[in-house]
C-alpha atoms as a PDB file:
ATOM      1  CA  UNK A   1      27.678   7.487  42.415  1.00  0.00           C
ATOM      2  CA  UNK A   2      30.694   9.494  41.961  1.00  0.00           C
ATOM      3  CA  UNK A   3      33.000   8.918  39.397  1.00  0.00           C
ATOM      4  CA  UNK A   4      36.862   7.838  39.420  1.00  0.00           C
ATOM      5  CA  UNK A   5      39.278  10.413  39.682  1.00  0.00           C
ATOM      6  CA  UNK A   6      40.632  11.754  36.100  1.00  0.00           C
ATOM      7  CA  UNK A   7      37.109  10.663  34.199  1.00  0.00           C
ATOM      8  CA  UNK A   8      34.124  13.022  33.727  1.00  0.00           C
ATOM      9  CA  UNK A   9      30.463  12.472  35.105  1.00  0.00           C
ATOM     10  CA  UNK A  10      28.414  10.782  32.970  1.00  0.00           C
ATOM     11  CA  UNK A  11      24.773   9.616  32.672  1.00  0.00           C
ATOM     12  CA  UNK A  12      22.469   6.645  33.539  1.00  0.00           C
ATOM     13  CA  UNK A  13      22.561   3.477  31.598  1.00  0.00           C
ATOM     14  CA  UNK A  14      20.638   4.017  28.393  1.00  0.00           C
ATOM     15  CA  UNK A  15      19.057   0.284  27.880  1.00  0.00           C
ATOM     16  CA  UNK A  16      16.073   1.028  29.423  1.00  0.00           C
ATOM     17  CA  UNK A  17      15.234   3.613  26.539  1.00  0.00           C
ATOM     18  CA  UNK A  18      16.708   0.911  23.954  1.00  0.00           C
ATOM     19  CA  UNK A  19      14.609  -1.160  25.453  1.00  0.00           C
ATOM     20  CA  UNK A  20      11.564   1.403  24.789  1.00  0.00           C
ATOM     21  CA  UNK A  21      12.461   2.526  21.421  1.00  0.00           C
ATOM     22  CA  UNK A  22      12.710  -1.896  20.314  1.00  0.00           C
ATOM     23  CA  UNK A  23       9.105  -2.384  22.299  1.00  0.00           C
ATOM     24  CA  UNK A  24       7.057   1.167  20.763  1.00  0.00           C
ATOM     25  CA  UNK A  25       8.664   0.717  17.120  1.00  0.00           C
ATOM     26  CA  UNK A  26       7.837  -2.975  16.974  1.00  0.00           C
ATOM     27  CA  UNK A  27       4.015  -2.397  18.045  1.00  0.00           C
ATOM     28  CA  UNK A  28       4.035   0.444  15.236  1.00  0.00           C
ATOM     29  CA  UNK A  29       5.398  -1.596  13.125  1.00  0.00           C
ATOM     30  CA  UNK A  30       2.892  -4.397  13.731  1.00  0.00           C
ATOM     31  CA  UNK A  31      -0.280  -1.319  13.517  1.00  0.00           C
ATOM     32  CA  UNK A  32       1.204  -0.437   9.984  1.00  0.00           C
ATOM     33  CA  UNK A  33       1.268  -3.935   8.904  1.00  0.00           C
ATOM     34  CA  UNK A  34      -2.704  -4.293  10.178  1.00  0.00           C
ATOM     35  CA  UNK A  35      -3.399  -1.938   8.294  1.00  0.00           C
ATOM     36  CA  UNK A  36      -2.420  -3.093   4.892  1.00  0.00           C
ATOM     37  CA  UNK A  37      -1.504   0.633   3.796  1.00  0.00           C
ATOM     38  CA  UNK A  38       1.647  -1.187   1.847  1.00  0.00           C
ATOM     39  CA  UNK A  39      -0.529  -1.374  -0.955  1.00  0.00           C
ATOM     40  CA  UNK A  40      -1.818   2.099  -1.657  1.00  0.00           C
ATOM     41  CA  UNK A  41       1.075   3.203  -0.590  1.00  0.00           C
ATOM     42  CA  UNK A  42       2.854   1.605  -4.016  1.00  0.00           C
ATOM     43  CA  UNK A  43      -0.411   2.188  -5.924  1.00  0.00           C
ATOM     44  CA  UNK A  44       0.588   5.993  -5.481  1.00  0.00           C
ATOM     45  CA  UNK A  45       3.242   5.296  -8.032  1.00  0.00           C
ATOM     46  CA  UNK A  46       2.576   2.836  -9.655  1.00  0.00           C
ATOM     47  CA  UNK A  47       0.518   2.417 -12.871  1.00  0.00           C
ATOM     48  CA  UNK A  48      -0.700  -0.402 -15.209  1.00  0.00           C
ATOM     49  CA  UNK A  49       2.183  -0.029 -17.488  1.00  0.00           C
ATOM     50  CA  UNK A  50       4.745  -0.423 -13.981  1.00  0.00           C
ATOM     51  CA  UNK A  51       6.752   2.697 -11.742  1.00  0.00           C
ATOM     52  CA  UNK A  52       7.816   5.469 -13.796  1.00  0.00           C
ATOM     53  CA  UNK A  53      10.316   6.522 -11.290  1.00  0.00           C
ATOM     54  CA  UNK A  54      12.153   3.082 -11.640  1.00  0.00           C
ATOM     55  CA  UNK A  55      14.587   3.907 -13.807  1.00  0.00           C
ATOM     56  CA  UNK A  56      14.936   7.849 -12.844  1.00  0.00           C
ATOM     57  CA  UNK A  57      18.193   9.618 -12.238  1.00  0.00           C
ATOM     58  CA  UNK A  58      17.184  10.651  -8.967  1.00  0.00           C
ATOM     59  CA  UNK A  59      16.213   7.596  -7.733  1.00  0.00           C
ATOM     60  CA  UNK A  60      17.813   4.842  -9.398  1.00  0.00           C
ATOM     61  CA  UNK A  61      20.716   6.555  -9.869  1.00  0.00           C
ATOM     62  CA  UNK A  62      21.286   9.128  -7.034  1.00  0.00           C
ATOM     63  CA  UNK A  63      19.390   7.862  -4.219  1.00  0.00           C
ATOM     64  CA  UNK A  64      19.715   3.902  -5.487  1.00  0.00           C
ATOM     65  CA  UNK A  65      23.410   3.492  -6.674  1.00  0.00           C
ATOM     66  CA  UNK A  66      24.656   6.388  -5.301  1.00  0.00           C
ATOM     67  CA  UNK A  67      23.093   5.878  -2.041  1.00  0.00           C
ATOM     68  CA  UNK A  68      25.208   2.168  -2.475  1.00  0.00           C
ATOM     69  CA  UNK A  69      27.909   4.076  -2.921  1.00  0.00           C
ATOM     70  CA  UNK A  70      28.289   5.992   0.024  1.00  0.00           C
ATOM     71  CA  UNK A  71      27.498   3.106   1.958  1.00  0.00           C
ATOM     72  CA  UNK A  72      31.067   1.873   1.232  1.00  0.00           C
ATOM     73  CA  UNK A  73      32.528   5.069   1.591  1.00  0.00           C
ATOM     74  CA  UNK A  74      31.051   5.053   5.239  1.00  0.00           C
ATOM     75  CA  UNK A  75      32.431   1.046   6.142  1.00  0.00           C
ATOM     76  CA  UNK A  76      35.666   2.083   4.098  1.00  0.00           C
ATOM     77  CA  UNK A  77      35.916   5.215   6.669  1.00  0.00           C
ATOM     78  CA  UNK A  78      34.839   2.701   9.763  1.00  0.00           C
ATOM     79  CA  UNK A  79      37.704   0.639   9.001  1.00  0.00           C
ATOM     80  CA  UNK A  80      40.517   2.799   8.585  1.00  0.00           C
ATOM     81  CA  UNK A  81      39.147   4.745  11.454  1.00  0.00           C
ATOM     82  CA  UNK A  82      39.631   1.562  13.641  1.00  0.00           C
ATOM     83  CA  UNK A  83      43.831   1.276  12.480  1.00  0.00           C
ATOM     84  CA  UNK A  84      44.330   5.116  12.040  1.00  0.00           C
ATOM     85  CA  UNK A  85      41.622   7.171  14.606  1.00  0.00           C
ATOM     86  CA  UNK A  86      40.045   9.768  12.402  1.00  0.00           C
ATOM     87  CA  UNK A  87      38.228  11.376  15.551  1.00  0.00           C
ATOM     88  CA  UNK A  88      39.022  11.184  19.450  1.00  0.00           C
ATOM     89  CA  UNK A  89      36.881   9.545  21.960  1.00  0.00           C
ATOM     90  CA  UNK A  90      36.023   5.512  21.441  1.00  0.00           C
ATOM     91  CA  UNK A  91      38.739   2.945  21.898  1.00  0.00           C
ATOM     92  CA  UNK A  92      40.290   0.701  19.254  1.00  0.00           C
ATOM     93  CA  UNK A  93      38.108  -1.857  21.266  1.00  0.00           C
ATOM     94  CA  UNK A  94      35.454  -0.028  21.049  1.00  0.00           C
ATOM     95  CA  UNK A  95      36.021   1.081  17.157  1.00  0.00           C
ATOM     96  CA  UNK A  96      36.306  -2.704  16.589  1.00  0.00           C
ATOM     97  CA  UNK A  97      33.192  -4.316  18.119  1.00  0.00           C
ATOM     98  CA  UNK A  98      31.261  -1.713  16.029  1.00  0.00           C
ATOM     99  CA  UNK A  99      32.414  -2.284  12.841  1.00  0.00           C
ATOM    100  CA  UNK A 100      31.710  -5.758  13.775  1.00  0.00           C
ATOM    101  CA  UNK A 101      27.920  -4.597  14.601  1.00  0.00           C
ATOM    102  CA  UNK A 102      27.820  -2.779  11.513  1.00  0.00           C
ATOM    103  CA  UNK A 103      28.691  -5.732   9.378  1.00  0.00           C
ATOM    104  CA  UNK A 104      26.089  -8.280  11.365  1.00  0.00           C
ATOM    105  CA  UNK A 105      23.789  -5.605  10.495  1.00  0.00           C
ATOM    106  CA  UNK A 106      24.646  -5.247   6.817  1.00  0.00           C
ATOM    107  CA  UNK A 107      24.690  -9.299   6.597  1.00  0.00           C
ATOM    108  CA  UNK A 108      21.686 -10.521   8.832  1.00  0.00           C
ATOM    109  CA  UNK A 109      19.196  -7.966   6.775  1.00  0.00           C
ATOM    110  CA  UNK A 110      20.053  -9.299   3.185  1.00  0.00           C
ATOM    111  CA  UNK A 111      20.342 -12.708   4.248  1.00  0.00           C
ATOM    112  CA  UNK A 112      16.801 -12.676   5.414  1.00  0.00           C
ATOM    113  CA  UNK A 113      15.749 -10.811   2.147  1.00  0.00           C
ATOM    114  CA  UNK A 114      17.044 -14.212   0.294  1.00  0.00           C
ATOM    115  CA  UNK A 115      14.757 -16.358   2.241  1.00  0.00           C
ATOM    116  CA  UNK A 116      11.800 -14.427   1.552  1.00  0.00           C
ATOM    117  CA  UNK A 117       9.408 -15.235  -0.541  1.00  0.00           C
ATOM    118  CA  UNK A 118       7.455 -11.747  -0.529  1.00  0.00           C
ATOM    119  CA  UNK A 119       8.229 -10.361  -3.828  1.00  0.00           C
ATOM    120  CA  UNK A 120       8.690  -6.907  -5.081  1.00  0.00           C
ATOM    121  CA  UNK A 121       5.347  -3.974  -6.093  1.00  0.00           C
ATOM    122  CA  UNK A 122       6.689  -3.821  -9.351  1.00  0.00           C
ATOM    123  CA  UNK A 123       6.217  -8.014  -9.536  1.00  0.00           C
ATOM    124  CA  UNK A 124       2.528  -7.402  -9.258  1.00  0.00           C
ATOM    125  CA  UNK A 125       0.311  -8.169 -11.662  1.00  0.00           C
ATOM    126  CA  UNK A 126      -1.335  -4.833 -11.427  1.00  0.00           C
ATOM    127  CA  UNK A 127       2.011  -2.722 -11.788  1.00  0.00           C
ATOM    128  CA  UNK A 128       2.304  -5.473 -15.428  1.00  0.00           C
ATOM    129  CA  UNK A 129       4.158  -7.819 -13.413  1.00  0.00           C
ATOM    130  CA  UNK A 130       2.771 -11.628 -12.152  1.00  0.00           C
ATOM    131  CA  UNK A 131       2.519 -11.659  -9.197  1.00  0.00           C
ATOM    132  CA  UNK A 132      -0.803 -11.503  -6.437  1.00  0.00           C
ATOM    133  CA  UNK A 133      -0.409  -9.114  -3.524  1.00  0.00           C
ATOM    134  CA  UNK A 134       0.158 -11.614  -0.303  1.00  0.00           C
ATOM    135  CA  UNK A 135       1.406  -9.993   3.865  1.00  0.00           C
ATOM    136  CA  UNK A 136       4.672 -10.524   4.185  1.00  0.00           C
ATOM    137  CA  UNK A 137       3.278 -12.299   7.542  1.00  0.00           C
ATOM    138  CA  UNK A 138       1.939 -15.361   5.748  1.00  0.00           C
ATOM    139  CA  UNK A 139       4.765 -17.273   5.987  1.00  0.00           C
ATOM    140  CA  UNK A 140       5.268 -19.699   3.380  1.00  0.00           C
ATOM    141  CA  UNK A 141       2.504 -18.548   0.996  1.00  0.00           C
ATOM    142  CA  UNK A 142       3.965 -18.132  -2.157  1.00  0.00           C
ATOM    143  CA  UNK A 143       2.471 -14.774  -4.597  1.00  0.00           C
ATOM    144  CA  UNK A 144       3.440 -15.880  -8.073  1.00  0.00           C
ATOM    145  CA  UNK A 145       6.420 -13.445  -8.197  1.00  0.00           C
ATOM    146  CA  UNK A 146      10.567 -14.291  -7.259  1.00  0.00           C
ATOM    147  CA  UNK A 147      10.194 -13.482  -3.751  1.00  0.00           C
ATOM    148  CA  UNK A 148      13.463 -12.134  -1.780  1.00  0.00           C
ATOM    149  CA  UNK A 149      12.412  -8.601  -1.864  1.00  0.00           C
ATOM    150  CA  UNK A 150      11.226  -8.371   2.395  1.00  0.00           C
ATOM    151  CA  UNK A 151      12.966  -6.678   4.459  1.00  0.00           C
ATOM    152  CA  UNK A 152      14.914  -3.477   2.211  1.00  0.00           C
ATOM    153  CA  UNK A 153      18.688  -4.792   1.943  1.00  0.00           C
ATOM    154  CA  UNK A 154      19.187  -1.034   0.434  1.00  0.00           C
ATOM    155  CA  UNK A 155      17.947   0.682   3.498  1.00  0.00           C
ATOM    156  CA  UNK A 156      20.384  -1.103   5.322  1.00  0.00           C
ATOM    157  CA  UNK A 157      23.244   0.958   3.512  1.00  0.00           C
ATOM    158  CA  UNK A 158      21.835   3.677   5.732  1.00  0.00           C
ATOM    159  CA  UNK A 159      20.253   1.994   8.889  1.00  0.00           C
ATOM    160  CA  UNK A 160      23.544  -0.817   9.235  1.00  0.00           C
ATOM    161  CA  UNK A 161      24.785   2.158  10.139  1.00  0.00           C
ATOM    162  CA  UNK A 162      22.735   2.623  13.517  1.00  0.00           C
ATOM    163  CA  UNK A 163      25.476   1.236  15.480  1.00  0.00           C
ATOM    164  CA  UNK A 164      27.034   4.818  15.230  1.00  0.00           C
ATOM    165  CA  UNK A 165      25.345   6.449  17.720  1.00  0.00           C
ATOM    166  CA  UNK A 166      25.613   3.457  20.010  1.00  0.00           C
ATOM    167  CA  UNK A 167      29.333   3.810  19.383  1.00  0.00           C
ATOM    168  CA  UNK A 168      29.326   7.558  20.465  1.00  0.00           C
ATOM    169  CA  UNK A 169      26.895   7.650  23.119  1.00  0.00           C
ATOM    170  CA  UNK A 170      29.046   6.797  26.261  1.00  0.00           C
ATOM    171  CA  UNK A 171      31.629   9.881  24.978  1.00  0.00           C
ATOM    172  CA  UNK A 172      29.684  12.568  23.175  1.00  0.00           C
ATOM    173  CA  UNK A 173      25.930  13.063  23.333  1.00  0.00           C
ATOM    174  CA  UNK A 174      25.406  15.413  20.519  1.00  0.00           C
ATOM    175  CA  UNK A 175      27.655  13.690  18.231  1.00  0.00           C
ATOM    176  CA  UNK A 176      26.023  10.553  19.084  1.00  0.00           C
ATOM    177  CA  UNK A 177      22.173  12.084  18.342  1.00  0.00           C
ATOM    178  CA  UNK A 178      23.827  13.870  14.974  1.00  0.00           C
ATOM    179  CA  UNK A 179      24.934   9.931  13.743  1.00  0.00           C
ATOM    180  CA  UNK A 180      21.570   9.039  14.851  1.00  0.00           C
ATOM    181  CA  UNK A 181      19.659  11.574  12.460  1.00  0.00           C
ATOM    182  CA  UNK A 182      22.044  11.468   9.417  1.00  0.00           C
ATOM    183  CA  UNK A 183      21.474   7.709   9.469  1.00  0.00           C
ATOM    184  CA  UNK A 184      17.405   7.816   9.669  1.00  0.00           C
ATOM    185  CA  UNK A 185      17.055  10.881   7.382  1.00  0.00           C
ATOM    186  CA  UNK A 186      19.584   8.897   4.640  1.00  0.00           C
ATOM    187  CA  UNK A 187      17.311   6.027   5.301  1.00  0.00           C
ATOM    188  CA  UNK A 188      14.010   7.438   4.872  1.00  0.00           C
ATOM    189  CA  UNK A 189      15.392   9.251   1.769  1.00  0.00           C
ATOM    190  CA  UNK A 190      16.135   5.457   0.059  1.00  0.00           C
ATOM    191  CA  UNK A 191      12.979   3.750   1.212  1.00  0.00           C
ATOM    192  CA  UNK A 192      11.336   7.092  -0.352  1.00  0.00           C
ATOM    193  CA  UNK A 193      13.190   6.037  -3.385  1.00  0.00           C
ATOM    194  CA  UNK A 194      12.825   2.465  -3.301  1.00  0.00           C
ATOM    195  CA  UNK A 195       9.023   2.957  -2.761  1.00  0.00           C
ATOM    196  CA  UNK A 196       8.913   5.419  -5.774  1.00  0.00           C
ATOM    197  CA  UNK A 197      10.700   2.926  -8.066  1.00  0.00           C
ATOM    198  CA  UNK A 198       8.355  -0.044  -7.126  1.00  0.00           C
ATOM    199  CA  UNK A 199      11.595  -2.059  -5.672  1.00  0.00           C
ATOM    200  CA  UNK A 200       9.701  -2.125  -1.564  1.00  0.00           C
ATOM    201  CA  UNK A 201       6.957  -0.935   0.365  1.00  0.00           C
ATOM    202  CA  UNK A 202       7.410   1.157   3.138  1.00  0.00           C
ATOM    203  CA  UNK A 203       6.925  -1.475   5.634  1.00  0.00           C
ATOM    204  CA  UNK A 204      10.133  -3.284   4.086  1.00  0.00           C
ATOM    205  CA  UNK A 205      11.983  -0.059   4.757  1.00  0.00           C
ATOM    206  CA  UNK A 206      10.858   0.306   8.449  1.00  0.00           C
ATOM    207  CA  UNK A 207      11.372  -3.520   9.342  1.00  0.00           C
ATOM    208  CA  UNK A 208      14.983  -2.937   7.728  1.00  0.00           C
ATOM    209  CA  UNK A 209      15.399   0.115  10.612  1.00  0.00           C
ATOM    210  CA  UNK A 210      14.007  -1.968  13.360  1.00  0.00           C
ATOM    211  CA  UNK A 211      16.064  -4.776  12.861  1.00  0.00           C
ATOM    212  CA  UNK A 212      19.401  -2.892  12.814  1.00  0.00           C
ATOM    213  CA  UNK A 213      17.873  -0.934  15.605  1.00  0.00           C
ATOM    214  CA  UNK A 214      17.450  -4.455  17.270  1.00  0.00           C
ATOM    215  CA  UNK A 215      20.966  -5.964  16.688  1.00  0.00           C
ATOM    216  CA  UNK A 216      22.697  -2.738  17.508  1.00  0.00           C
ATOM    217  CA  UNK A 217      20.894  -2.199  20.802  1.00  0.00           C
ATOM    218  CA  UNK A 218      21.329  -6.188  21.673  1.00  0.00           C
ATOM    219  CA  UNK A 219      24.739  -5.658  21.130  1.00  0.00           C
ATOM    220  CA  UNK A 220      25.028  -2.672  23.487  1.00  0.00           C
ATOM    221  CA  UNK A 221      23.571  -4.348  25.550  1.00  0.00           C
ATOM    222  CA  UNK A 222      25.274  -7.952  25.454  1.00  0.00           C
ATOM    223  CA  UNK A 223      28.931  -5.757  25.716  1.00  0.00           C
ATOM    224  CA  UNK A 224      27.715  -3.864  29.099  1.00  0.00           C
ATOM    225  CA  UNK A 225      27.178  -0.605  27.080  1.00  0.00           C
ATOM    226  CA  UNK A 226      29.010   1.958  28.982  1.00  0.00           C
ATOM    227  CA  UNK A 227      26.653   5.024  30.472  1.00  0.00           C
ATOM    228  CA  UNK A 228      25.444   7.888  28.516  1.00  0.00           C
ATOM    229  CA  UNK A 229      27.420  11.136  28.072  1.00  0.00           C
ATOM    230  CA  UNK A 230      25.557  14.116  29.142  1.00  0.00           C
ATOM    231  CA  UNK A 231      24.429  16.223  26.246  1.00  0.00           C
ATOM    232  CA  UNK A 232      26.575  19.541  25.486  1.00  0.00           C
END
């Protein structure tokens, strides 16, 4: 189709690769889970005596409450960027509905983590905690420990941020796919943390993607996400 006078040609309608990207990572997701390589994977840090990366400067304090940190920064930045545009390209419309998306995303996750009654690696009995070791899929099967620790809320100060590249897709490709990997790289790097301190397994991290992944694409979706820019 050709496009109206005074706009540039564009791309085809991404949902279909949304749509891909929801189906593949949730069927990975489930194969981890199968699995059961949560376990070993926190038995790599763990000891007897608990996580001796727990309370390190690196990851408690750098990737844990620093990570926090810049979180806010980012919304902060997302906010004023919807009253005073800090870079051409969306619309205030456009700025608004995904600070909105950004917020769903950094509520829904940690409201689910409240309701859970999986509880942390270091809880474990093994890692000097109480707790038994039980899937995060038995619902309502209670393993000794304080529960609310499935899926990562800290992840989500990276991945609530997904809606980014959904944001910039319909006006600038590359910008769009450089949101896309700053947000997973600053992700992994505090479920790497997280996993090294004994506060999540790496299954809570990856849910924590997947779900923001999932609201932010729904979302797209639900507001007639606009066609893809070509890539530069």
């Amino acid at each position: 189709t050709m496009s109206a006078p005074g706009t540039r040609s564009i791309g085809v309608t991404p949902w279909r690769a949304d749509l891909t990207v929801l189906v593949v990572g949730f069927l990975l997701l489930a194969a981890w889970d199968f699995t059961a390589l949560d376990l070993p994977a926190a038995r790599a840090f763990g000891t007897a005596e608990g996580f001796p990366w727990r309370t390190h400067l690196l990851t408690s304090g750098l990737l844990h409450e620093g990570g926090r940190a810049v979180g806010w920064v980012v919304l902060t930045g997302l906010v004023v960027n919807v009253f005073r545009p800090l870079w051409a390209g969306p619309t205030k419309a456009e700025r608004v509905a995904w600070v909105l998306v950004t917020l769903l995303c950094l509520l829904v996750v940690p409201a689910l983590k409240q309701v859970s009654q999986t509880s942390c690696p270091w809880d474990l009995a093994e890692f000097g905690g109480t707790a038994q070791y039980v899937s995060h899929w038995r619902f309502g099967v209670a393993d000794g420990g304080g529960g609310r620790c499935f899926p990562s809320g800290h992840a989500v100060a990276a991945f609530g941020f997904l809606g980014l590249y959904f944001l910039w897709r319909p006006h600038d490709a590359k910008v769009a796919r450089a949101w896309l990997a700053a947000v997973l790289l600053a992700g992994l790097l505090f479920g790497s943390a997280q996993l090294a301190r004994g506060a999540h397994y790496p299954s809570h991290t990856l849910w924590s993607a997947w779900l923001c992944w999932v609201l932010s694409a729904l979302c797209a979706r639900w507001a007639g996400s606009p066609t893809a820019a070509p890539a530069r």
